[in-house]
N, C-alpha and C. Protein backbone atom coordinates (compact mmCIF):
# COMPACT_ATOMS: atom_id res chain seq x y z
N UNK A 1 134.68 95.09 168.36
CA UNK A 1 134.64 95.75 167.05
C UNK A 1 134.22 94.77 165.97
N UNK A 2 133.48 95.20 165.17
CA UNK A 2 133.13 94.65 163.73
C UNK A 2 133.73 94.86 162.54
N UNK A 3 133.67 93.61 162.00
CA UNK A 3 134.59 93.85 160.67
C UNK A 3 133.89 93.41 159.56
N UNK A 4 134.30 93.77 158.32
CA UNK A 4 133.20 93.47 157.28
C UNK A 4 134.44 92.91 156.13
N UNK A 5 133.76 92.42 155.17
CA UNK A 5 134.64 91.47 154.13
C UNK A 5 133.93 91.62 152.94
N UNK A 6 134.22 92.24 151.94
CA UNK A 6 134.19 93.09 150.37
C UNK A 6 134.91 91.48 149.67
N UNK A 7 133.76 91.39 148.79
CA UNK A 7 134.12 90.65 147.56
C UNK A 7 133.68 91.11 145.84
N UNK A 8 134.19 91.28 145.14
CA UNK A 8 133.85 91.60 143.58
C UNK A 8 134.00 90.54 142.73
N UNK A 9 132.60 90.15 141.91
CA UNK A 9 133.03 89.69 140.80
C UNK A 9 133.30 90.47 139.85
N UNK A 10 134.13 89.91 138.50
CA UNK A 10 134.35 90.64 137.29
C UNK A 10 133.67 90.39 135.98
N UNK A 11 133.40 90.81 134.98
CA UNK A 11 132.91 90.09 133.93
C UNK A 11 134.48 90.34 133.09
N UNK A 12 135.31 90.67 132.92
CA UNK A 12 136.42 90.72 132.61
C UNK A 12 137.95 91.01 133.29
N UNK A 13 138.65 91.53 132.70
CA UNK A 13 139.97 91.48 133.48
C UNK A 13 140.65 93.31 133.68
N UNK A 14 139.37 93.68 133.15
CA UNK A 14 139.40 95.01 133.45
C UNK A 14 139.09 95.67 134.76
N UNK A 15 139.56 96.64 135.82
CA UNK A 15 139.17 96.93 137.02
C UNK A 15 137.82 98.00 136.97
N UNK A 16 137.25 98.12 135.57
CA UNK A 16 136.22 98.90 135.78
C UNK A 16 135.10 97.98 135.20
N UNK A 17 135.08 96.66 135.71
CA UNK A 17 133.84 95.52 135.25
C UNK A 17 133.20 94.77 136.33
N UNK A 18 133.29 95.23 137.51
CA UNK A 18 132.70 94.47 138.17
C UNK A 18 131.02 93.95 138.34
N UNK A 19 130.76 93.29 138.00
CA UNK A 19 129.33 92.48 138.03
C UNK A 19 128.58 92.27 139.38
N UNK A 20 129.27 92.04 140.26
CA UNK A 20 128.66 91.64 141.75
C UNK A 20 129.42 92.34 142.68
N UNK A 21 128.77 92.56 143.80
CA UNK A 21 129.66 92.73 144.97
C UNK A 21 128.68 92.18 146.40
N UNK A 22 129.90 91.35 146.69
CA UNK A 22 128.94 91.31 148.29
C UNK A 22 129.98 91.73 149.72
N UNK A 23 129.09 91.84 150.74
CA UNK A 23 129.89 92.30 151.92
C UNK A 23 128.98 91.43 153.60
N UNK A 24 129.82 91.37 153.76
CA UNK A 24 129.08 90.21 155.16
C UNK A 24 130.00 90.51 156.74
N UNK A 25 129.10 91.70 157.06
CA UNK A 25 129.53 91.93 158.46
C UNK A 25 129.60 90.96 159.41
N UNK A 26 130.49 90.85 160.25
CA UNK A 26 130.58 89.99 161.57
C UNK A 26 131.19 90.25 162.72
N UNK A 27 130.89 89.81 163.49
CA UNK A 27 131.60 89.60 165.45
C UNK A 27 131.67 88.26 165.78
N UNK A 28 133.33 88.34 166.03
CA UNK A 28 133.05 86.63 167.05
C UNK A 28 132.81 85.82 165.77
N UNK A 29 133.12 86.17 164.03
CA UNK A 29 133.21 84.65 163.61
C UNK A 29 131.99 84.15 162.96
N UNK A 30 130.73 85.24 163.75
CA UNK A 30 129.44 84.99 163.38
C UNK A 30 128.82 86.12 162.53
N UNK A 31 128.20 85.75 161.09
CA UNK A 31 127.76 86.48 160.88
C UNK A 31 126.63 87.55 161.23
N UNK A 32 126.49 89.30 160.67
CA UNK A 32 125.12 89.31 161.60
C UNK A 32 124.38 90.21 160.34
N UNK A 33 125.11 90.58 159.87
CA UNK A 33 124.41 91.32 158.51
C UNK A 33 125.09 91.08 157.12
N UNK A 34 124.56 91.13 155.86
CA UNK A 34 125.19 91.06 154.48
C UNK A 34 124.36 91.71 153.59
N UNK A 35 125.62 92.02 152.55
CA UNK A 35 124.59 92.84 151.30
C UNK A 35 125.13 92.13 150.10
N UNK A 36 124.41 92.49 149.49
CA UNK A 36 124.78 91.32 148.08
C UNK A 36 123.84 92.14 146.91
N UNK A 37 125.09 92.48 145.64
CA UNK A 37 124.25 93.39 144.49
C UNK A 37 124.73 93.14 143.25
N UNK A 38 123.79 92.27 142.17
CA UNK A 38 124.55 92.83 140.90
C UNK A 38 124.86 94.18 140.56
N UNK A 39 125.65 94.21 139.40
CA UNK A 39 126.42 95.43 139.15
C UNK A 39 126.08 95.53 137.49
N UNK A 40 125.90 96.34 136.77
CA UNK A 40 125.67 96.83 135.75
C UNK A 40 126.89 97.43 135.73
N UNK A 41 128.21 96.71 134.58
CA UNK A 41 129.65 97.36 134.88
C UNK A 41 129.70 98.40 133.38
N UNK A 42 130.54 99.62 133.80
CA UNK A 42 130.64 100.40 132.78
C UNK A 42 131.70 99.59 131.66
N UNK A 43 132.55 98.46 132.10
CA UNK A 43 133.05 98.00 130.62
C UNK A 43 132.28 96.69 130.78
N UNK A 44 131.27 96.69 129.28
CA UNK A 44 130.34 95.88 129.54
C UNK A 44 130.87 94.42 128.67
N UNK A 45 132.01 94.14 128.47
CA UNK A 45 131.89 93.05 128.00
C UNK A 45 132.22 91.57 128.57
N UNK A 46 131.23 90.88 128.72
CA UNK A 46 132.13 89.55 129.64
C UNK A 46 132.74 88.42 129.00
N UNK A 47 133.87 88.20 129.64
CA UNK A 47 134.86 87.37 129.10
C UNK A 47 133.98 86.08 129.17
N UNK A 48 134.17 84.87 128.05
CA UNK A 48 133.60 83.54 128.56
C UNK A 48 134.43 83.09 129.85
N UNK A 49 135.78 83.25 130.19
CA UNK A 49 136.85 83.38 131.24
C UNK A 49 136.26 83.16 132.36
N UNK A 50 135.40 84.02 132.53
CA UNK A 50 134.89 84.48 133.34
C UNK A 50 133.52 84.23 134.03
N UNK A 51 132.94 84.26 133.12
CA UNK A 51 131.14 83.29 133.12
C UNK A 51 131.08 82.15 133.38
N UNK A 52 132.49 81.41 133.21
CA UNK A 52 132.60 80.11 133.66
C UNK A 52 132.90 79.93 134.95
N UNK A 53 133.58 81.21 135.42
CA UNK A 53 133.99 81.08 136.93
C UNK A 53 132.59 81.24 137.99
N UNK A 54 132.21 82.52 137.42
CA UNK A 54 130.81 83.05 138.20
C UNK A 54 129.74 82.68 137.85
N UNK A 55 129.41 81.98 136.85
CA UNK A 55 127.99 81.75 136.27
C UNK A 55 127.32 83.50 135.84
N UNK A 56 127.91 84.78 136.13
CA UNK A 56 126.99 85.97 135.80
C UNK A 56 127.26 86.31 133.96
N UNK A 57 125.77 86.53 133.42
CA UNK A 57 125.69 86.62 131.87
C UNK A 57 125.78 87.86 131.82
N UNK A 58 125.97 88.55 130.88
CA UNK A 58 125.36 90.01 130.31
C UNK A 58 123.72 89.87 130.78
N UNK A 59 123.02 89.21 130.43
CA UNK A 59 121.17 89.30 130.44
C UNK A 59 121.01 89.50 132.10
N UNK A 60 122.08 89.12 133.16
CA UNK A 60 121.87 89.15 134.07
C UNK A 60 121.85 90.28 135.21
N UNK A 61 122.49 91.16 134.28
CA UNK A 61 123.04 92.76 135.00
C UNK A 61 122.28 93.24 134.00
N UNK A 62 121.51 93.31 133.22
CA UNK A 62 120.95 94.05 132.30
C UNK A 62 120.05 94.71 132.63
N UNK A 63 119.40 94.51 133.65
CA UNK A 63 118.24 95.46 134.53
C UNK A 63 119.19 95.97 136.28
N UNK A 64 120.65 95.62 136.19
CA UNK A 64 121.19 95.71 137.48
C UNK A 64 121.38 97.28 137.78
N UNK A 65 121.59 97.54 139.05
CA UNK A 65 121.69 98.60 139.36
C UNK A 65 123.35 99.35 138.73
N UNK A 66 124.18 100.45 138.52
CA UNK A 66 124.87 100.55 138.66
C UNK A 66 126.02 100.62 139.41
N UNK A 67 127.44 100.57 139.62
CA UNK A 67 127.70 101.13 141.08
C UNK A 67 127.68 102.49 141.64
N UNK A 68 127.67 103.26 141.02
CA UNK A 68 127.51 104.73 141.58
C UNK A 68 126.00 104.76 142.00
N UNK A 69 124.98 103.99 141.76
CA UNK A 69 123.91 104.05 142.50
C UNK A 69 123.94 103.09 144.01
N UNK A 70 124.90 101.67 144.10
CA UNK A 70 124.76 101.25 145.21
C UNK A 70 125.80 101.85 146.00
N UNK A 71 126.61 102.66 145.90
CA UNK A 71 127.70 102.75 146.62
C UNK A 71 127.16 103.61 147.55
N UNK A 72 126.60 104.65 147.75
CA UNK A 72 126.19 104.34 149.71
C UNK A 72 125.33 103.84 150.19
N UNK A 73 124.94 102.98 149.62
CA UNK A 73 124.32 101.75 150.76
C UNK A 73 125.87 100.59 150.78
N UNK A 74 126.58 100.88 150.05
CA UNK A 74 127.68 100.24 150.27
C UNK A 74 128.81 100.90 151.50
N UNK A 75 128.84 102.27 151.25
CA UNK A 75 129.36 103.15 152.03
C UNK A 75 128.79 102.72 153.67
N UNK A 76 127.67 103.01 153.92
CA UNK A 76 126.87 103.17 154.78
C UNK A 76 126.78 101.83 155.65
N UNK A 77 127.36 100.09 154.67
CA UNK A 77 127.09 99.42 155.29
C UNK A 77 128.77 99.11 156.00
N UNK A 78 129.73 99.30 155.08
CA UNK A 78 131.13 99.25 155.95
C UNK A 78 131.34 100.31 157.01
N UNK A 79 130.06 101.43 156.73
CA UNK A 79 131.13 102.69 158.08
C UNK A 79 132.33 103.00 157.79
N UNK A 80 132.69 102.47 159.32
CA UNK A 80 134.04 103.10 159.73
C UNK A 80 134.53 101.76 160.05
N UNK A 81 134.27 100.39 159.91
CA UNK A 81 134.64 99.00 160.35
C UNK A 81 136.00 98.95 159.69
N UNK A 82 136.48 97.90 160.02
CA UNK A 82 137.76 97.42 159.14
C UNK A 82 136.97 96.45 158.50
N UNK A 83 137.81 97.08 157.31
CA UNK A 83 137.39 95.93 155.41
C UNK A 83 138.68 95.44 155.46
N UNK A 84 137.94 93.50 155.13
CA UNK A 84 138.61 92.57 154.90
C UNK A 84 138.69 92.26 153.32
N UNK A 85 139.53 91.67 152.76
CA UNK A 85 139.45 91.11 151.22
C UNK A 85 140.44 90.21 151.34
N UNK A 86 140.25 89.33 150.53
CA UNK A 86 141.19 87.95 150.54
C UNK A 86 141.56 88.19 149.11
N UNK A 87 143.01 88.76 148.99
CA UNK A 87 143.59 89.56 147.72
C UNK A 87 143.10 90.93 147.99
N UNK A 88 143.52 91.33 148.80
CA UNK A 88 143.00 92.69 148.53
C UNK A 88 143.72 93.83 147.68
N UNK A 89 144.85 93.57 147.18
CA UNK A 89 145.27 94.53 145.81
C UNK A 89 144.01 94.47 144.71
N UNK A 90 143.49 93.14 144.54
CA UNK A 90 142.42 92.84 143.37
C UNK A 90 140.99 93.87 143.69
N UNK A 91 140.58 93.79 145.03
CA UNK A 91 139.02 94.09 145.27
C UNK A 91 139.63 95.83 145.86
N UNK A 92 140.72 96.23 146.37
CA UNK A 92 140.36 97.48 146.62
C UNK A 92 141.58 98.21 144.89
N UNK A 93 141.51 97.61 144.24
CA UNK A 93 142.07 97.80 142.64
C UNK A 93 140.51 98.39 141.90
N UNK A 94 139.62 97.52 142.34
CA UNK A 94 138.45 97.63 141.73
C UNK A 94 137.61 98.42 142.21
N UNK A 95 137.66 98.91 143.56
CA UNK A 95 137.05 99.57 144.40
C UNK A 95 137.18 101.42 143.97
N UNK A 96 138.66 101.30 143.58
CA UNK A 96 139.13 102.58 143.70
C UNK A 96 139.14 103.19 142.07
N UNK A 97 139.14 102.06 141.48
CA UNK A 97 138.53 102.13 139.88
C UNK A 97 137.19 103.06 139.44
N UNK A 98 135.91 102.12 140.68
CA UNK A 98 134.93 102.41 139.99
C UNK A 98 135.06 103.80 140.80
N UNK A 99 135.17 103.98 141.97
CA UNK A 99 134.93 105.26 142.47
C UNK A 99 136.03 106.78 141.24
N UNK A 100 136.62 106.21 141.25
CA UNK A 100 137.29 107.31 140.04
C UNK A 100 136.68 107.24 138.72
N UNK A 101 136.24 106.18 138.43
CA UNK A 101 135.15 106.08 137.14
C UNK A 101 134.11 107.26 137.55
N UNK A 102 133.64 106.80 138.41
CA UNK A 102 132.56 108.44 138.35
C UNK A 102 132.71 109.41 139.71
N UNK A 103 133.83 109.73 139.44
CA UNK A 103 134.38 110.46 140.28
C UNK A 103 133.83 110.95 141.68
N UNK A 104 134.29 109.77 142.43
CA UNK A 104 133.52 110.11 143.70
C UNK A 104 134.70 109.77 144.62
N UNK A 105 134.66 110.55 145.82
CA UNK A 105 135.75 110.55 146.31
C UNK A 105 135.97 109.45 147.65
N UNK A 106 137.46 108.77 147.19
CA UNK A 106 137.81 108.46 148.50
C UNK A 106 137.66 108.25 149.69
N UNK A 107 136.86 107.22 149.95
CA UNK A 107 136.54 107.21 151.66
C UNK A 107 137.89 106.82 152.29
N UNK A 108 138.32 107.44 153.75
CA UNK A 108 139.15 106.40 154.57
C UNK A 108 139.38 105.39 155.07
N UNK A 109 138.99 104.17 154.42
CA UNK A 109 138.74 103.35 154.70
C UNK A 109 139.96 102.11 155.00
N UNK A 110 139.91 101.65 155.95
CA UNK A 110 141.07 100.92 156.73
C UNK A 110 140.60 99.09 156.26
N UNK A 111 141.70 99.04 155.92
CA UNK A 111 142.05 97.68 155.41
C UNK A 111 143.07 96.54 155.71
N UNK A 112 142.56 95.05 155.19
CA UNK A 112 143.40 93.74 155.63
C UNK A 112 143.33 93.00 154.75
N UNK A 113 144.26 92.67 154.10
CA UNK A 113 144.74 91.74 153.14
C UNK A 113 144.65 89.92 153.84
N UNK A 114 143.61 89.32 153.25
CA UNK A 114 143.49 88.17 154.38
C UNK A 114 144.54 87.09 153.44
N UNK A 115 144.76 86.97 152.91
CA UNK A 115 145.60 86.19 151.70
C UNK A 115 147.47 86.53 152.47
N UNK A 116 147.47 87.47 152.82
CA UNK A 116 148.44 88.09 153.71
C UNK A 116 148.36 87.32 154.99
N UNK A 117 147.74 87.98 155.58
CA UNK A 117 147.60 87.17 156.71
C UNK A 117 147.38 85.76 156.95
N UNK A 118 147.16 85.00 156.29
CA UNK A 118 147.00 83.56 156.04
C UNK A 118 148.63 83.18 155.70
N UNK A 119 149.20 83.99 154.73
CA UNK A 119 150.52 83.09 154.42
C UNK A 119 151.35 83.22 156.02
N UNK A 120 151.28 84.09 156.16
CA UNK A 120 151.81 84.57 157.60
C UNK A 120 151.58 83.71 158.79
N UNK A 121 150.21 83.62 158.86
CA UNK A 121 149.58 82.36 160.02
C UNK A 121 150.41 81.44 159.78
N UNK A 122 149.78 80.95 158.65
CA UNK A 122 149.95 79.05 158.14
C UNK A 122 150.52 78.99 156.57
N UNK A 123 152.31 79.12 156.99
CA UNK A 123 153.23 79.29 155.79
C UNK A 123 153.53 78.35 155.42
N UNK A 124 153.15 76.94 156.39
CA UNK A 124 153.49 75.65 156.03
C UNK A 124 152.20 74.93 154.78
N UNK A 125 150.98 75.83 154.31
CA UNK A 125 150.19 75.28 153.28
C UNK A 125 150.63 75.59 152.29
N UNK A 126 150.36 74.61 151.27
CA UNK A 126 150.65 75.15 149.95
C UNK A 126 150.44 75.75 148.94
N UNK A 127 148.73 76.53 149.56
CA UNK A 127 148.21 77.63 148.71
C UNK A 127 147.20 78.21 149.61
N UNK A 128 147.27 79.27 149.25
CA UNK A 128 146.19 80.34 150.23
C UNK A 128 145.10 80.91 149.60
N UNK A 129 144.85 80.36 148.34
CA UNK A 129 143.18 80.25 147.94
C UNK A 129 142.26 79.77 149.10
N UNK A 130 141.34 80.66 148.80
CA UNK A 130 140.21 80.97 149.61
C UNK A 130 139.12 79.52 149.69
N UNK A 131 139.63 79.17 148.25
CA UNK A 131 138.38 77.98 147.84
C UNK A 131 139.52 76.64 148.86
N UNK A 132 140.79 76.77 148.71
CA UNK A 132 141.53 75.61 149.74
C UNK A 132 141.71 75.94 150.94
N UNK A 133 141.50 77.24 151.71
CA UNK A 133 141.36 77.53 152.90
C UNK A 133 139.96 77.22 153.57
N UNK A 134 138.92 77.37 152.55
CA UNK A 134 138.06 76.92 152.93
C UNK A 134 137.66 75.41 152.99
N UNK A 135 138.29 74.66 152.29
CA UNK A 135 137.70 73.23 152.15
C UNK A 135 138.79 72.62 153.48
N UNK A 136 140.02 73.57 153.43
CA UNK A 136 140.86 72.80 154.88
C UNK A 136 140.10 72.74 155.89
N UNK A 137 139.51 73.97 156.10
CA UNK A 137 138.60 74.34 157.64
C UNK A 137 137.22 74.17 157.94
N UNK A 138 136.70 73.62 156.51
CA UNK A 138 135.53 72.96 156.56
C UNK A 138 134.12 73.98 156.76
N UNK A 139 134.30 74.87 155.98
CA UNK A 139 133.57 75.77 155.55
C UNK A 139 132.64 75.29 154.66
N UNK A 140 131.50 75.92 155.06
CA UNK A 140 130.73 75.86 154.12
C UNK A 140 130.91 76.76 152.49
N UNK A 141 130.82 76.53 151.33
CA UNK A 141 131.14 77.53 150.68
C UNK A 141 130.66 76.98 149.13
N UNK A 142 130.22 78.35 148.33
CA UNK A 142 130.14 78.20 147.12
C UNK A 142 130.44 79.33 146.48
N UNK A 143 131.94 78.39 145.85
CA UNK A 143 132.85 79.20 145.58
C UNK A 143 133.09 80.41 144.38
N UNK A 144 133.40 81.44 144.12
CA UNK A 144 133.08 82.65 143.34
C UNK A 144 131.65 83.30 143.38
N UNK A 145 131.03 82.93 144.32
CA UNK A 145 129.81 83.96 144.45
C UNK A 145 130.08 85.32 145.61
N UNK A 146 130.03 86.32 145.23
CA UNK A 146 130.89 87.45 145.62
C UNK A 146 130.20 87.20 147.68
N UNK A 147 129.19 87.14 147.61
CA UNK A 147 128.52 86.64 149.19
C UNK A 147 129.44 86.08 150.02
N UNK A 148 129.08 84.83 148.97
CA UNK A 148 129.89 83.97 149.59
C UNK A 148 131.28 83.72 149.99
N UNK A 149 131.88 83.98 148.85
CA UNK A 149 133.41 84.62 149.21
C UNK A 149 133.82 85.27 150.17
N UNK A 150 132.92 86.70 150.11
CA UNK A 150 132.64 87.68 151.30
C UNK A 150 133.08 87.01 152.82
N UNK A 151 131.76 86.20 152.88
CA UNK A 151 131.59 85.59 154.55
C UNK A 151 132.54 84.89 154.78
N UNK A 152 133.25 83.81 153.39
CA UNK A 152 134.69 82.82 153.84
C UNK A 152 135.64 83.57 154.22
N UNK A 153 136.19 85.00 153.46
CA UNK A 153 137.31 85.79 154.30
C UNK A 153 137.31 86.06 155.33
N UNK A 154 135.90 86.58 155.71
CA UNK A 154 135.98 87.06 157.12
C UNK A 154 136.27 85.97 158.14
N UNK A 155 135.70 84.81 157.83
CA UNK A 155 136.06 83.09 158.53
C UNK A 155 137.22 82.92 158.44
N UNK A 156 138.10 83.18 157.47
CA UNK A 156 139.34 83.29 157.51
C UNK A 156 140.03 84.16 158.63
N UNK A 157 139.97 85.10 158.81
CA UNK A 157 140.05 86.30 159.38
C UNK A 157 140.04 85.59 160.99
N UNK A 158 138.71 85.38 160.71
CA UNK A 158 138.55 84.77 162.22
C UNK A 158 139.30 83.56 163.17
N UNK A 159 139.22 82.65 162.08
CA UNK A 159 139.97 81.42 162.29
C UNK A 159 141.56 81.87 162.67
N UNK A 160 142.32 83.22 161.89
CA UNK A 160 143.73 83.16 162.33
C UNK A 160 143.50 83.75 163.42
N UNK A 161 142.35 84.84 163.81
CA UNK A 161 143.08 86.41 164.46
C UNK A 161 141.62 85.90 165.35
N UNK A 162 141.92 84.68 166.06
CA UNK A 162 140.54 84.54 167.11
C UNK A 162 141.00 84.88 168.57
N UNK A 163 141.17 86.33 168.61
CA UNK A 163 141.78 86.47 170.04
C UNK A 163 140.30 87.27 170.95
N UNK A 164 141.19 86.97 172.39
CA UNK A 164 140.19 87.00 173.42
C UNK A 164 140.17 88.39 173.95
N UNK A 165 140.72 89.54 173.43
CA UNK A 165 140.75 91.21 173.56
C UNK A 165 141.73 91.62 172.39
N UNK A 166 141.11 93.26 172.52
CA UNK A 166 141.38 93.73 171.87
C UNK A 166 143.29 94.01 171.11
N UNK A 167 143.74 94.16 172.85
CA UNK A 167 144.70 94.28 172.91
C UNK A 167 145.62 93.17 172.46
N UNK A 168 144.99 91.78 172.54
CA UNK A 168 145.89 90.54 172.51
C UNK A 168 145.87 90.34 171.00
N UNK A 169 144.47 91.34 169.85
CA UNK A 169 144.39 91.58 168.37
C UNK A 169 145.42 92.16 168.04
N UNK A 170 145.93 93.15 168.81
CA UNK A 170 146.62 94.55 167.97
C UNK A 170 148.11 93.41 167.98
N UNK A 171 148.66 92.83 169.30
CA UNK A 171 149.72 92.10 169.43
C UNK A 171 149.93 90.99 168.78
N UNK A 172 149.00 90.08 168.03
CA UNK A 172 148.71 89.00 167.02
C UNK A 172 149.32 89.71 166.01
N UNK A 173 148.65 90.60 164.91
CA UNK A 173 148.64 91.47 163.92
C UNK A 173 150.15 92.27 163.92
N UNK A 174 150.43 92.73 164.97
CA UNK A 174 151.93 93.13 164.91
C UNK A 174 152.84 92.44 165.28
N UNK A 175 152.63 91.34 165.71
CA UNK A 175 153.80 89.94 165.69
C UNK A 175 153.93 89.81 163.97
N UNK A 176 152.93 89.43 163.35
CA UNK A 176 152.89 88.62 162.19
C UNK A 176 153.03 89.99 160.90
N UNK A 177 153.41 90.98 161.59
CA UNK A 177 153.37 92.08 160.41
C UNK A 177 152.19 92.62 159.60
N UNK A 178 151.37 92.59 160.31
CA UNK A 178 150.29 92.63 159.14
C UNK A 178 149.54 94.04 159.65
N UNK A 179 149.97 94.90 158.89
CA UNK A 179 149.56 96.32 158.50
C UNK A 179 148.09 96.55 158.10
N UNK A 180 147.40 97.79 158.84
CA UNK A 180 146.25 98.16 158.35
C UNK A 180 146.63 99.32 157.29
N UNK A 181 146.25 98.78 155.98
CA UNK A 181 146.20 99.41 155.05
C UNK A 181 145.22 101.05 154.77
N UNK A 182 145.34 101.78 154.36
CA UNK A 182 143.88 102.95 154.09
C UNK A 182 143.65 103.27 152.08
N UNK A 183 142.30 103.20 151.89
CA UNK A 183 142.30 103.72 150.68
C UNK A 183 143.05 104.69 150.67
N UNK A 184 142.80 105.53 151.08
CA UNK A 184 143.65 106.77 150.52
C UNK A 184 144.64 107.27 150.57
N UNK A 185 145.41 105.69 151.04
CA UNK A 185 147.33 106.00 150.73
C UNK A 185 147.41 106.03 151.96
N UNK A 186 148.63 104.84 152.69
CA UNK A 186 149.48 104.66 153.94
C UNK A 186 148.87 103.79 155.19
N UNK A 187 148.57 104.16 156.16
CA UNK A 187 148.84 102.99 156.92
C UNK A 187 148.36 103.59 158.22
N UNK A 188 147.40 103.04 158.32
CA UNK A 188 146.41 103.02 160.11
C UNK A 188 147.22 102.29 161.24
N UNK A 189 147.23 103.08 162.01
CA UNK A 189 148.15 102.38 162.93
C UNK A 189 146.88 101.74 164.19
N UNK A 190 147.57 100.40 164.37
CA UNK A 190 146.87 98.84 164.55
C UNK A 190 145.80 99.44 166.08
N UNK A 191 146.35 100.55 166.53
CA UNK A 191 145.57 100.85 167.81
C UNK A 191 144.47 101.43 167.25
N UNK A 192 144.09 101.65 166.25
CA UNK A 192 143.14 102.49 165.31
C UNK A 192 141.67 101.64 165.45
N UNK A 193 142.17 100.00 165.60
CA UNK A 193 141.06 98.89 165.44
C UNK A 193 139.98 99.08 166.77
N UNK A 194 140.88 99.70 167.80
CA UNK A 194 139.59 99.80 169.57
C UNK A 194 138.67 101.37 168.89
N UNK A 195 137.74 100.31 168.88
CA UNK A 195 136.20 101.26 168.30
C UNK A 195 135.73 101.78 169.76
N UNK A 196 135.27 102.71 170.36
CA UNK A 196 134.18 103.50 171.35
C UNK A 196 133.95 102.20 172.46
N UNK A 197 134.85 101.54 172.63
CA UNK A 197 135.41 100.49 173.69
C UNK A 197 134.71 98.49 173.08
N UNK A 198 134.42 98.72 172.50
CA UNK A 198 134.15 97.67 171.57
C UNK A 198 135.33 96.35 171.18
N UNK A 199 134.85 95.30 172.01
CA UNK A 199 135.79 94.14 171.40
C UNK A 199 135.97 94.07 170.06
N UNK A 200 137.38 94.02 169.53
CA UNK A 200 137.81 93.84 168.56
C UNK A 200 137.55 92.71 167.58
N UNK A 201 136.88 91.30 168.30
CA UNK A 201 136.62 89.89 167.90
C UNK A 201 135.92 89.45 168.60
C-alpha cells in the first residue's frame, strides 16, 4: 500500500490562508510521485511571521491558482491512500477550512498524525519537529517548503513504521496506539490500511 504526506504553507495564522501545498506519494520509503502548488488564499493577507518562515510574498500567488481549482487534482492524487501530516490537527484544520470555504464536501479520507507517532516511537528525544527529526536521521531537507516537508513526513513515517508486511504494520500501529483518523469524524479501523492485497510499506 501507498501512502501520501499533505503539507500547507500559510501566509497567516488563519486556517483559510494557505499559500502552498505539496503532497509526495511513496512505497518502501521511496518516493514515486509529488505535486506541489501555490495557492491564491481567500484571506489574503501575509503575516511578515510568516514570509520569513516560507520565503512566499503576496506577488507570488498573485497569478496562483486557487484551491477550489486544484483540489481534484489534489483529490485525485491522494485517492483512497492513507494521508500523512506531521501535526496533523494544523494541515487537516486547514484542509477542512478551505473545503467548507467553498463548500465542497468532505472526502473520507483516512489519516496519521506523524508528530504522534514519533513521540510514541522515540519519547526519549526532546522535540519532534520535523526540521530536528530530520537533521537526526540525516535527511535531506529544506525546511518549510510545503514539498519538502511533504516527502520528510512520509521519511518519518517510514523510518518508525518500516515493517516487513502488512500485518506486522497494523501490529506496530496498535502496539504504539496510533489511530487512523477520518476527515469526516472517527476512526478507521487499522485493518482498513490492506489495499486489493497490496503491501502496506
Amino acid at each position: 500500500m501507498k501512502y501520501v504526506a499533505i503539507d500547507f504553507e500559510t501566509a497567516n495564522n488563519e486556517p483559510i490562508s494557505p499559500c502552498s501545498v505539496g503532497l509526495a506519494k511513496m512505497r518502501n520509503g521511496v518516493l514515486i510521485d509529488s505535486y506541489y502548488s501555490l495557492i491564491k488564499p481567500p484571506s489574503a493577507y501575509f503575516s511578515p511571521t510568516n514570509i520569513a518562515i516560507h520565503g512566499i510574498r503576496p506577488s507570488d500567488v498573485a497569478l496562483a491558482p486557487s484551491f477550489e481549482e486544484i483540489w481534484p487534482d489534489m483529490l485525485s492524487f491522494i485517492a483512497d491512500e492513507l494521508l500523512l501530516a506531521h501535526n496533523a490537527p494544523f494541515d487537516m484544520g486547514i484542509l477542512k477550512s478551505m473545503l467548507h470555504w467553498y463548500s465542497l464536501p468532505l472526502p473520507p479520507l483516512r489519516y496519521v498524525c506523524t508528530v504522534r507517532l514519533a513521540r510514541k516511537v522515540w519519547p526519549e528525544f526532546p522535540t519532534h519537529r520535523l526540521v530536528e527529526l530530520s537533521r537526526r536521521f540525516g535527511f535531506d531537507y529544506q525546511a518549510h517548503h510545503a514539498l519538502e516537508d511533504a516527502i520528510n513526513c512520509a521519511l518519518v513515517f517510514h523510518k518508525a513504521c518500516n515493517c516487513a508486511s502488512d500485518e506486522q504494520a497494523i501490529t506496530f500501529l496498535s502496539q504504539h496506539a496510533i489511530r487512523v483518523q477520518k476527515l469526516t469524524g472517527g476512526y478507521a479501523p487499522l485493518e482498513s490500511l490492506i489495499d486489493k492485497g497490496e503491501s502496506l510499506l
